[in-house]
C-alpha atoms as a PDB file:
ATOM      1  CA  UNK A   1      15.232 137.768 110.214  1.00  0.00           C
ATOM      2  CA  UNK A   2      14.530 139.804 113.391  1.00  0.00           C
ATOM      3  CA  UNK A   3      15.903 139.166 116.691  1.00  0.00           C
ATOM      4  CA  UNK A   4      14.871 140.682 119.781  1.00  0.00           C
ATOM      5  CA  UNK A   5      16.953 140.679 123.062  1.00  0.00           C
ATOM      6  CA  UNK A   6      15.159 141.852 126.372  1.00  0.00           C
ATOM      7  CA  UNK A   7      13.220 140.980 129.284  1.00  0.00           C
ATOM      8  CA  UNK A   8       9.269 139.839 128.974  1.00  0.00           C
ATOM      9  CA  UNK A   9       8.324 142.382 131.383  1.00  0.00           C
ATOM     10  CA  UNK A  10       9.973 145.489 130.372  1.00  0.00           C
ATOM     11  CA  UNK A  11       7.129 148.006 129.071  1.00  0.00           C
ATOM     12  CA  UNK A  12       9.825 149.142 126.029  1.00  0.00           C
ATOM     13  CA  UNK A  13      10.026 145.621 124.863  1.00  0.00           C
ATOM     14  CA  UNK A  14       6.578 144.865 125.006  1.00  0.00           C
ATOM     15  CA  UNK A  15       5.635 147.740 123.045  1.00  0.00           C
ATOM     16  CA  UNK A  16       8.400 146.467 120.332  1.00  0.00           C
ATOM     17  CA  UNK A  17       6.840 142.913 120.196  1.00  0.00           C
ATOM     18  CA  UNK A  18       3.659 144.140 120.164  1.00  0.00           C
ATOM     19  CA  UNK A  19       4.527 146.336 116.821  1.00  0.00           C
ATOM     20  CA  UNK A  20       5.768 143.855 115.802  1.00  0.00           C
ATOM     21  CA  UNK A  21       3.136 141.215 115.814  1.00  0.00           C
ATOM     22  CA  UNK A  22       0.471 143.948 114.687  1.00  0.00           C
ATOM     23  CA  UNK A  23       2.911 144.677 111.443  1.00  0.00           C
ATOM     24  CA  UNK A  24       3.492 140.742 110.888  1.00  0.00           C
ATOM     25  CA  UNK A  25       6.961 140.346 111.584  1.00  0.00           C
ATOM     26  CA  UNK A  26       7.994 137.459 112.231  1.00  0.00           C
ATOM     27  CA  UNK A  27      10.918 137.694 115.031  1.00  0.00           C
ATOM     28  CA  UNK A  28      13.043 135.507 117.723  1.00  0.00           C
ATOM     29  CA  UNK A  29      13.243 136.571 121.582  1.00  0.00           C
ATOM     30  CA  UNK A  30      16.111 136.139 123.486  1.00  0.00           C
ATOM     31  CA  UNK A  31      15.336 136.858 127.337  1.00  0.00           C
ATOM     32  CA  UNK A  32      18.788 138.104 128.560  1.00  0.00           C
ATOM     33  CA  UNK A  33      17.163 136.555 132.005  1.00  0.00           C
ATOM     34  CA  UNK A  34      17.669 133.384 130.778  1.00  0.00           C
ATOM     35  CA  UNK A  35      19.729 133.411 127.823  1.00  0.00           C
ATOM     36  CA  UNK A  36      22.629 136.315 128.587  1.00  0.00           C
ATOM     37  CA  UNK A  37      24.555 137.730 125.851  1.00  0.00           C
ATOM     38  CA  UNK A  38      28.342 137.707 126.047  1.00  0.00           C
ATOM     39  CA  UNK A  39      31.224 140.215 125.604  1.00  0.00           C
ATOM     40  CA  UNK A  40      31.491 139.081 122.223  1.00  0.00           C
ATOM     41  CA  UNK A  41      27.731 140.119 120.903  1.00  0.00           C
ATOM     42  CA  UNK A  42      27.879 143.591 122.936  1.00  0.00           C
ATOM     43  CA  UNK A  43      30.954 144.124 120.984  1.00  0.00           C
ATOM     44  CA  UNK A  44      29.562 143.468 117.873  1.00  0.00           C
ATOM     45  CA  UNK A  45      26.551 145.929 118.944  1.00  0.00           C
ATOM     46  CA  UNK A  46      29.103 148.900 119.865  1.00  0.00           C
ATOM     47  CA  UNK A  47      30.336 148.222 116.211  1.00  0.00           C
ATOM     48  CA  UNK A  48      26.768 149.872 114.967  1.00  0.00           C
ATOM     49  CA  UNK A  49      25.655 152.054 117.903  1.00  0.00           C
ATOM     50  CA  UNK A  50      27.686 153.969 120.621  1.00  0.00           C
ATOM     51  CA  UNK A  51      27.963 153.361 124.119  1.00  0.00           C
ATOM     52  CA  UNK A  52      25.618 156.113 125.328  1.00  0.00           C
ATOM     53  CA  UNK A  53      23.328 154.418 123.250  1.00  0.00           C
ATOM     54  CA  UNK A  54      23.515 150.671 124.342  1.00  0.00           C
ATOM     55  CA  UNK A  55      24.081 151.339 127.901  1.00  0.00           C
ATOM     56  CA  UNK A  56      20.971 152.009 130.195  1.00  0.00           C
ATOM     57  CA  UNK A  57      22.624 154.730 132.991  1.00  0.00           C
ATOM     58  CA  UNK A  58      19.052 155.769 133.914  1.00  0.00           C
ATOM     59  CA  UNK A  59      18.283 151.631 135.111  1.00  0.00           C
ATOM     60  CA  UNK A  60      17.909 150.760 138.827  1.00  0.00           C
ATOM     61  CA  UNK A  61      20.793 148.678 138.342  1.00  0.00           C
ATOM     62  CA  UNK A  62      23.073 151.001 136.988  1.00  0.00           C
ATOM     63  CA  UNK A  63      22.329 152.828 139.945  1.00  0.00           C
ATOM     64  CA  UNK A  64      22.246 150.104 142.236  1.00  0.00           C
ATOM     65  CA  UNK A  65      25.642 148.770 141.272  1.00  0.00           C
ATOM     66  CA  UNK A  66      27.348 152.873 141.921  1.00  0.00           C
ATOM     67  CA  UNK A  67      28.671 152.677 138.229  1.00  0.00           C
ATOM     68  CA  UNK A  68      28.924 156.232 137.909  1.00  0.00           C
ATOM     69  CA  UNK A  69      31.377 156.408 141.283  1.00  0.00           C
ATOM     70  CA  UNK A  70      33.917 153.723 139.016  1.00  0.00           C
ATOM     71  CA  UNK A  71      34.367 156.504 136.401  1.00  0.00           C
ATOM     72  CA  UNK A  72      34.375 153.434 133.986  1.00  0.00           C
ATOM     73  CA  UNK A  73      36.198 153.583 130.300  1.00  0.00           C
ATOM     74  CA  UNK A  74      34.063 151.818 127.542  1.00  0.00           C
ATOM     75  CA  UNK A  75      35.744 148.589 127.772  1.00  0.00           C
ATOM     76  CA  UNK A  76      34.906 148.267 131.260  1.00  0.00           C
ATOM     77  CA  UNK A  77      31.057 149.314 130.577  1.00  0.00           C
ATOM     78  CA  UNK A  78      30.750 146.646 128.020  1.00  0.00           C
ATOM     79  CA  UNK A  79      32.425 143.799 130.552  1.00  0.00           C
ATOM     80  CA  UNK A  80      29.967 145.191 132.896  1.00  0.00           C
ATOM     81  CA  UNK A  81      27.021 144.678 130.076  1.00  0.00           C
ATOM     82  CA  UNK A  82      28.138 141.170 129.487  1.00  0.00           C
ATOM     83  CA  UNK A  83      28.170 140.315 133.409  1.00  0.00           C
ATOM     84  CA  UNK A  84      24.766 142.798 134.155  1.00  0.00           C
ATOM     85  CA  UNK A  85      22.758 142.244 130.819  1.00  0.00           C
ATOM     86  CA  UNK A  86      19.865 144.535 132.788  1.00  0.00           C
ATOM     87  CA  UNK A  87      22.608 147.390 132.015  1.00  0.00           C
ATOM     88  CA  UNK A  88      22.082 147.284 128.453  1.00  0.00           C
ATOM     89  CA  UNK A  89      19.070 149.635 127.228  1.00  0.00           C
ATOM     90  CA  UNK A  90      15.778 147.337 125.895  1.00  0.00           C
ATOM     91  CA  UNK A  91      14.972 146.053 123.268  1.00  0.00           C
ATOM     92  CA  UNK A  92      17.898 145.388 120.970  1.00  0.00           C
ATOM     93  CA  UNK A  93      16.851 144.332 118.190  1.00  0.00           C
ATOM     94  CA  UNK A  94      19.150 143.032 115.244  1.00  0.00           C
ATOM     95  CA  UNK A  95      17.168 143.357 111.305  1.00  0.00           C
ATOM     96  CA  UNK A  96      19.173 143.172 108.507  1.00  0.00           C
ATOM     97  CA  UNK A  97      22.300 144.760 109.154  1.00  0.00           C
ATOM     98  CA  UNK A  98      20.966 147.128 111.451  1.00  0.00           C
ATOM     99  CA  UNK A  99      20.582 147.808 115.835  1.00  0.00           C
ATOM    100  CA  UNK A 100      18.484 149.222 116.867  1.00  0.00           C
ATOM    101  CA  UNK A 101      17.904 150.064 120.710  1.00  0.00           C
ATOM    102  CA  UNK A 102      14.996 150.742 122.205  1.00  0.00           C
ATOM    103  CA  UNK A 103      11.232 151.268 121.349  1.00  0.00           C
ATOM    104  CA  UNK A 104      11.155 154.638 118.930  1.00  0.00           C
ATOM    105  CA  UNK A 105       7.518 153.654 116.914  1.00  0.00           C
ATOM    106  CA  UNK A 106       8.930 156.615 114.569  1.00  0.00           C
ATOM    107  CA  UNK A 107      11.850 154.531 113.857  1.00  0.00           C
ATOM    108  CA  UNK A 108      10.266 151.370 113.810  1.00  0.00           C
ATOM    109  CA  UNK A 109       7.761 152.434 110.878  1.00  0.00           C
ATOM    110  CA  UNK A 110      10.762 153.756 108.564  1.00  0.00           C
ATOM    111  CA  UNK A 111      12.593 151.322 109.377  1.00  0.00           C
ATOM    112  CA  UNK A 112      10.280 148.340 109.160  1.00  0.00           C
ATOM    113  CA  UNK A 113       8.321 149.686 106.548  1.00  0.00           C
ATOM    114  CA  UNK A 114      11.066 150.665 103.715  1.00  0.00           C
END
């Protein structure tokens, strides 16, 4: 099964779900607008991929909330995450045992395709 967390209007995850669709997969959406993930599943994400990875510093939130100025240790990003999902990087998307972050159509075909 294939679940993918992001927001409808975020260009990343639209390219994801449209792979998606035009490979057949069949997949779940959670909007983090309306459904937020907790501390407890961005934990289980920094389990398979690092904090550089999962954590969007480039967002306008990231900037808007002067993260940089807190000089935050990785606990404190992911209790941020949990509280700002629009911190974490888009898509996430959960297959198999794997995470994968972001929209990499390199990535997507070995991965999707093996």
């Amino acid at each position: 099964m294939v679940t993918v967390y992001g927001i409808k209007n975020c260009d990343s995850v639209k390219k994801a779900l449209k792979f998606l669709n035009e490979q057949s997969i069949s997949y779940s959406f959670v909007d983090f607008k309306k459904s937020p993930v907790d501390i407890d599943k961005i934990t289980q994400w920094l389990g398979h991929v690092d904090m550089s990875v999962l954590l969007n510093t480039k967002g306008t939130t990231y900037r808007t909330l002067s993260l940089k100025s807190l000089d935050l240790n990785d606990n404190d990003k992911a209790q941020w995450m949990s509280k700002e999902n629009l911190l974490i990087k888009r898509p996430v998307i959960e297959y198999n045992s794997n995470i994968i972050v972001g929209f990499d159509l390199s990535k997507y075909e070995g991965i999707f395709h093996s």
